[in-house]
N, C-alpha and C. Protein backbone atom coordinates (compact mmCIF):
# COMPACT_ATOMS: atom_id res chain seq x y z
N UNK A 1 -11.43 15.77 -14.79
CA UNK A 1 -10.84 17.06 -15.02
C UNK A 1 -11.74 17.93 -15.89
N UNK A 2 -12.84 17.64 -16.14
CA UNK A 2 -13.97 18.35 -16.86
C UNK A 2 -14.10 19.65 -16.18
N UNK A 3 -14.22 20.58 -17.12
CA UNK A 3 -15.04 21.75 -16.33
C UNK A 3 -16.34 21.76 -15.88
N UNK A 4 -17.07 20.85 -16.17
CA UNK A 4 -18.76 21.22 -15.82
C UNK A 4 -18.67 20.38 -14.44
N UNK A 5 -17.29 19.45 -14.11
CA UNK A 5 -17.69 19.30 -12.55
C UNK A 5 -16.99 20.17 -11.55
N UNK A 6 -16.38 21.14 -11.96
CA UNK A 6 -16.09 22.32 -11.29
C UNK A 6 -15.45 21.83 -10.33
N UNK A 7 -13.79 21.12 -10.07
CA UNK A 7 -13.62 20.60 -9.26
C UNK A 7 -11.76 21.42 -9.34
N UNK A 8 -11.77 21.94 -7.61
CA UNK A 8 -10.20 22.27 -8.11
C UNK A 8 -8.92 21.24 -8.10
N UNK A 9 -7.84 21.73 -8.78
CA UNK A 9 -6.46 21.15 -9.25
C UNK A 9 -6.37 20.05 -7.77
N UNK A 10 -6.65 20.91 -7.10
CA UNK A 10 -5.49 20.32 -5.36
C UNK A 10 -6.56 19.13 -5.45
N UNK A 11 -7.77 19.11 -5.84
CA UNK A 11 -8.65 18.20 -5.44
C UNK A 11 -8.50 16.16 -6.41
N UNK A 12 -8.12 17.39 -7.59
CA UNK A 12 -8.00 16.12 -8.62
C UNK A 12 -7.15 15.53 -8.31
N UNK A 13 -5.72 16.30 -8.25
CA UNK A 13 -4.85 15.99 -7.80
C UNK A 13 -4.42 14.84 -6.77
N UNK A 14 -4.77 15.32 -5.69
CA UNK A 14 -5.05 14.29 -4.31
C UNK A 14 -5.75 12.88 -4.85
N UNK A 15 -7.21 13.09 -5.49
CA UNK A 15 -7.78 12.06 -5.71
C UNK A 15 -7.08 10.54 -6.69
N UNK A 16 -6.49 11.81 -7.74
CA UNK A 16 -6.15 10.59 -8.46
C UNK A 16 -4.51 9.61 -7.99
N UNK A 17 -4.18 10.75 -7.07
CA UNK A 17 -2.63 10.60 -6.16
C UNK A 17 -2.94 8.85 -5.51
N UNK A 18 -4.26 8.98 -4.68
CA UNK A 18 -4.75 8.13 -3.76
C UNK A 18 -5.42 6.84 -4.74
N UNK A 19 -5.82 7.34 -5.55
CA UNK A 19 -6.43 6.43 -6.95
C UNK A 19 -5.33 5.36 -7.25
N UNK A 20 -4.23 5.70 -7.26
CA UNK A 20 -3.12 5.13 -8.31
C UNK A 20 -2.05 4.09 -7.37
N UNK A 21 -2.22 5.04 -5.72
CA UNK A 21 -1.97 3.76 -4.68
C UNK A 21 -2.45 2.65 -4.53
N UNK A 22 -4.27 3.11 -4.75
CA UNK A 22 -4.73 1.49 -4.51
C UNK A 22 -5.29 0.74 -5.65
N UNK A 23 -4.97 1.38 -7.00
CA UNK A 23 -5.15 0.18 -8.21
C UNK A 23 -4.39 -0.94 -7.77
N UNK A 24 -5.15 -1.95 -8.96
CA UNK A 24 -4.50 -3.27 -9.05
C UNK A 24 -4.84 -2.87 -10.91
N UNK A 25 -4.08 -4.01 -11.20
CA UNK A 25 -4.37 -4.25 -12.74
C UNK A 25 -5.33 -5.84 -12.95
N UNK A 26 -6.10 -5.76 -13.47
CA UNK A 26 -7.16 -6.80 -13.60
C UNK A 26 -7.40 -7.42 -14.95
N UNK A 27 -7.47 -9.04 -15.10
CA UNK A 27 -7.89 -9.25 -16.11
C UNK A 27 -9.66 -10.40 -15.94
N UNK A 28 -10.14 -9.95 -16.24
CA UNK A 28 -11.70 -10.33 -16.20
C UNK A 28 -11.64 -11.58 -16.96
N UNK A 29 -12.64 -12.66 -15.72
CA UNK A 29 -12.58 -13.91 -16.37
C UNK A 29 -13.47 -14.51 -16.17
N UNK A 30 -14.62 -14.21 -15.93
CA UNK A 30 -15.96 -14.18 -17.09
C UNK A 30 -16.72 -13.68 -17.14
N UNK A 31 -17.67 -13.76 -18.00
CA UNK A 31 -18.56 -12.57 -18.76
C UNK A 31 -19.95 -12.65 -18.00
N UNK A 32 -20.09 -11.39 -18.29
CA UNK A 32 -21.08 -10.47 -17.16
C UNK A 32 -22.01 -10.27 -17.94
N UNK A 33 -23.37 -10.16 -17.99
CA UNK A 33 -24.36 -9.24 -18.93
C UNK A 33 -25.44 -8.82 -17.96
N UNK A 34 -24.62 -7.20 -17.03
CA UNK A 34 -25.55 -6.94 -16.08
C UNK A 34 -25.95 -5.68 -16.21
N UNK A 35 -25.13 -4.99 -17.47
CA UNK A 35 -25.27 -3.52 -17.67
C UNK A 35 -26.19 -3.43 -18.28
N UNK A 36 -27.16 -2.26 -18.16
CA UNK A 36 -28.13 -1.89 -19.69
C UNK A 36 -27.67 -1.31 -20.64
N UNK A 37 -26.12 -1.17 -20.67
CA UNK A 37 -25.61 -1.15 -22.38
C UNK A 37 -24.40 -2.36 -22.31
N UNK A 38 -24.78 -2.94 -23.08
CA UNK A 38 -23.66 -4.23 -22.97
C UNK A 38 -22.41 -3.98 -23.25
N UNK A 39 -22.11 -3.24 -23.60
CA UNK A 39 -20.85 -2.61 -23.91
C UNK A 39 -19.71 -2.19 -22.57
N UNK A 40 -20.66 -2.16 -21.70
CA UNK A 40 -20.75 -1.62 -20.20
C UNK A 40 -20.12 -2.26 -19.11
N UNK A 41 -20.68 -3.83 -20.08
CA UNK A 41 -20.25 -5.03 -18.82
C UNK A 41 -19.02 -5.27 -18.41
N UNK A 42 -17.83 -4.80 -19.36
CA UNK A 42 -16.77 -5.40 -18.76
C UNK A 42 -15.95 -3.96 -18.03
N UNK A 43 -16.47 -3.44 -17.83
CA UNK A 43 -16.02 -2.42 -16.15
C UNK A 43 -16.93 -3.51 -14.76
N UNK A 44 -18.12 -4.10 -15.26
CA UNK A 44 -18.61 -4.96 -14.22
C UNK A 44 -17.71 -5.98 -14.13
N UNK A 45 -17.01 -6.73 -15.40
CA UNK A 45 -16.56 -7.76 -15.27
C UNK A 45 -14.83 -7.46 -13.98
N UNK A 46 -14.58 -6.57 -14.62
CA UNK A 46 -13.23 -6.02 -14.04
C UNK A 46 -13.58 -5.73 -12.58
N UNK A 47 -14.82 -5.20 -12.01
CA UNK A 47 -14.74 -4.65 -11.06
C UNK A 47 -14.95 -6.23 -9.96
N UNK A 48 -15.65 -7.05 -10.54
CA UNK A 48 -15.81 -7.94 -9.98
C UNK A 48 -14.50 -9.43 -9.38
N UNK A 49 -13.90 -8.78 -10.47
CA UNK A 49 -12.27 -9.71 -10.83
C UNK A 49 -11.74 -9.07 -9.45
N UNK A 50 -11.86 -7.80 -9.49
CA UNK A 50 -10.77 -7.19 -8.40
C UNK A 50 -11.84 -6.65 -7.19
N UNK A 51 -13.01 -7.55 -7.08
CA UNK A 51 -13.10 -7.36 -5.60
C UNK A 51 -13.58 -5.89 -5.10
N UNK A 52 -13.65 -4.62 -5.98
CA UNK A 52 -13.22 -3.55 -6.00
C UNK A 52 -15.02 -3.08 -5.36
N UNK A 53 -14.15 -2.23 -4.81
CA UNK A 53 -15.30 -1.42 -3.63
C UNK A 53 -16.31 -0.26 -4.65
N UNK A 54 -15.73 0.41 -5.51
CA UNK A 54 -16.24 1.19 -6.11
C UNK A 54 -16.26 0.95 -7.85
N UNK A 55 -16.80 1.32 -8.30
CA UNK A 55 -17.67 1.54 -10.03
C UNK A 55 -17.13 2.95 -10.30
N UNK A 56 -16.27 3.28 -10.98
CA UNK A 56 -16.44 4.88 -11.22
C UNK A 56 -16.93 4.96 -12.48
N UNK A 57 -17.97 6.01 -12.78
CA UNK A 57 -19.01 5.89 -14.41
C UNK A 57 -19.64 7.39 -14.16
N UNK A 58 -19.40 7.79 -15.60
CA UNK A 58 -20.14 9.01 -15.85
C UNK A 58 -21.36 8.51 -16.38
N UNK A 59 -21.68 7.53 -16.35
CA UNK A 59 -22.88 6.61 -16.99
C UNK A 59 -23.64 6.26 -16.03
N UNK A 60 -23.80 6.67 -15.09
CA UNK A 60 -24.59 5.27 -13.64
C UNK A 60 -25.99 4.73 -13.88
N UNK A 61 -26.56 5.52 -14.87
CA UNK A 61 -27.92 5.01 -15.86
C UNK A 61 -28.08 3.54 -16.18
N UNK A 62 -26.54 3.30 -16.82
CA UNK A 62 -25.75 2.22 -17.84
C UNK A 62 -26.04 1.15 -16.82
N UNK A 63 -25.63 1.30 -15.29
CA UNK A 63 -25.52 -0.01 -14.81
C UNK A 63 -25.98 -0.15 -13.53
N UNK A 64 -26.00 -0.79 -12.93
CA UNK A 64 -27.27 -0.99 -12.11
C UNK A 64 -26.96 -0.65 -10.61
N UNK A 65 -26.93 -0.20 -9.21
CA UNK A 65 -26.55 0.99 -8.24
C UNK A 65 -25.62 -0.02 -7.51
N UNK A 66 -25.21 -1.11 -7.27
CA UNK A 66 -24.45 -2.08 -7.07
C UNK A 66 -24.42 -3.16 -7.81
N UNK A 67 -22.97 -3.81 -7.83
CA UNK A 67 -22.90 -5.34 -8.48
C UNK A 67 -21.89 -5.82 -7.43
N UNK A 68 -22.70 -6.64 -7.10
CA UNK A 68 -22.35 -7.40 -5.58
C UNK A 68 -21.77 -7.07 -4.58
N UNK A 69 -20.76 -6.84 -4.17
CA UNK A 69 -19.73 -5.80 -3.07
C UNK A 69 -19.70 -4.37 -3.79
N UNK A 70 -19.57 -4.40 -5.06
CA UNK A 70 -19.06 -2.64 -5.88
C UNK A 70 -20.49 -1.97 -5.43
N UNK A 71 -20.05 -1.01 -5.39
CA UNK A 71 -20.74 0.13 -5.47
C UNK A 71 -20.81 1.33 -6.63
N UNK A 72 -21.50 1.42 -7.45
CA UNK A 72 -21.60 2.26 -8.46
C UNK A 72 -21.70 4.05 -8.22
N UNK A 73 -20.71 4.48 -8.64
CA UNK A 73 -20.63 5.94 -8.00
C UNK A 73 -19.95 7.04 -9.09
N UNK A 74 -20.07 7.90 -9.25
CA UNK A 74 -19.47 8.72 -10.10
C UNK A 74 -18.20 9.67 -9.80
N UNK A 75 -17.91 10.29 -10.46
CA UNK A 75 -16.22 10.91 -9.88
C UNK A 75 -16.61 11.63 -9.11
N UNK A 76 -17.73 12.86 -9.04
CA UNK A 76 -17.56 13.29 -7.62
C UNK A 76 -18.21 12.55 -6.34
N UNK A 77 -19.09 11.85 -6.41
CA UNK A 77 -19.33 10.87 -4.85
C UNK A 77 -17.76 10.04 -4.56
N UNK A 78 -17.09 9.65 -6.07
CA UNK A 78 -15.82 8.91 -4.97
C UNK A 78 -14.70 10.21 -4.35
N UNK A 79 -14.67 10.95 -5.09
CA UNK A 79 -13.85 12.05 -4.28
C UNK A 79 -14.34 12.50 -2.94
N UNK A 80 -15.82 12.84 -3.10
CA UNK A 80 -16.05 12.65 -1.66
C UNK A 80 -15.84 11.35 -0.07
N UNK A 81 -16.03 10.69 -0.98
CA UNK A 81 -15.81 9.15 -0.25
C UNK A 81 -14.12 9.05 0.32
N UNK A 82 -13.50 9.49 -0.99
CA UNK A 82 -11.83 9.00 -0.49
C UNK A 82 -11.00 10.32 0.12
N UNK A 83 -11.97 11.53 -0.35
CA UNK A 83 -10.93 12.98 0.36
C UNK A 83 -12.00 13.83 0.74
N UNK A 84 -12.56 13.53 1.94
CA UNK A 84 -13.67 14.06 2.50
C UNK A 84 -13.31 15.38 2.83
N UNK A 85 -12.32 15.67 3.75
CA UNK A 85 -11.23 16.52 3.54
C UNK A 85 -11.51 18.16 3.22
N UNK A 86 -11.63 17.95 2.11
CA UNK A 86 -11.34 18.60 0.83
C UNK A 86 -12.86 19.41 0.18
């Protein structure tokens, strides 16, 4: 919802609508050290727990362009990805 990604209401909206259908809640069970800020790792650890197709990070510097099935992507490539649409 930042202004510098210049993104409208209907858009966030939708995205995070579709976001909240396909969470799961995850608890990470074991430790990762794949980020270049270690602090980092346990969005790897989580993403890996749940299998999860996408990385969302305003950081993509932080971690490395995939970790194994995930795909590392930022809020606007997944909005594009999930509401092409739009």
């Amino acid at each position: 919802m930042r202004p510098k990604f210049g993104l409208p209401p209907k858009l966030l909206h939708e995205t995070f609508r579709r976001i909240k259908e396909a969470a799961i809640w995850v608890v990470p069970s074991e430790i990762i050290n794949a980020a270049f800020d270690p602090d980092d790792n346990i969005f790897l650890e989580c993403a890996e727990v749940a299998r999860a197709h996408y990385l969302v990070t305003g950081n993509g510097r932080h971690f490395p362009g995939r970790w194994k099935s995930t795909k590392i992507v930022n809020a606007r490539e997944l909005t594009m990805i999930l509401v092409p649409e739009l």
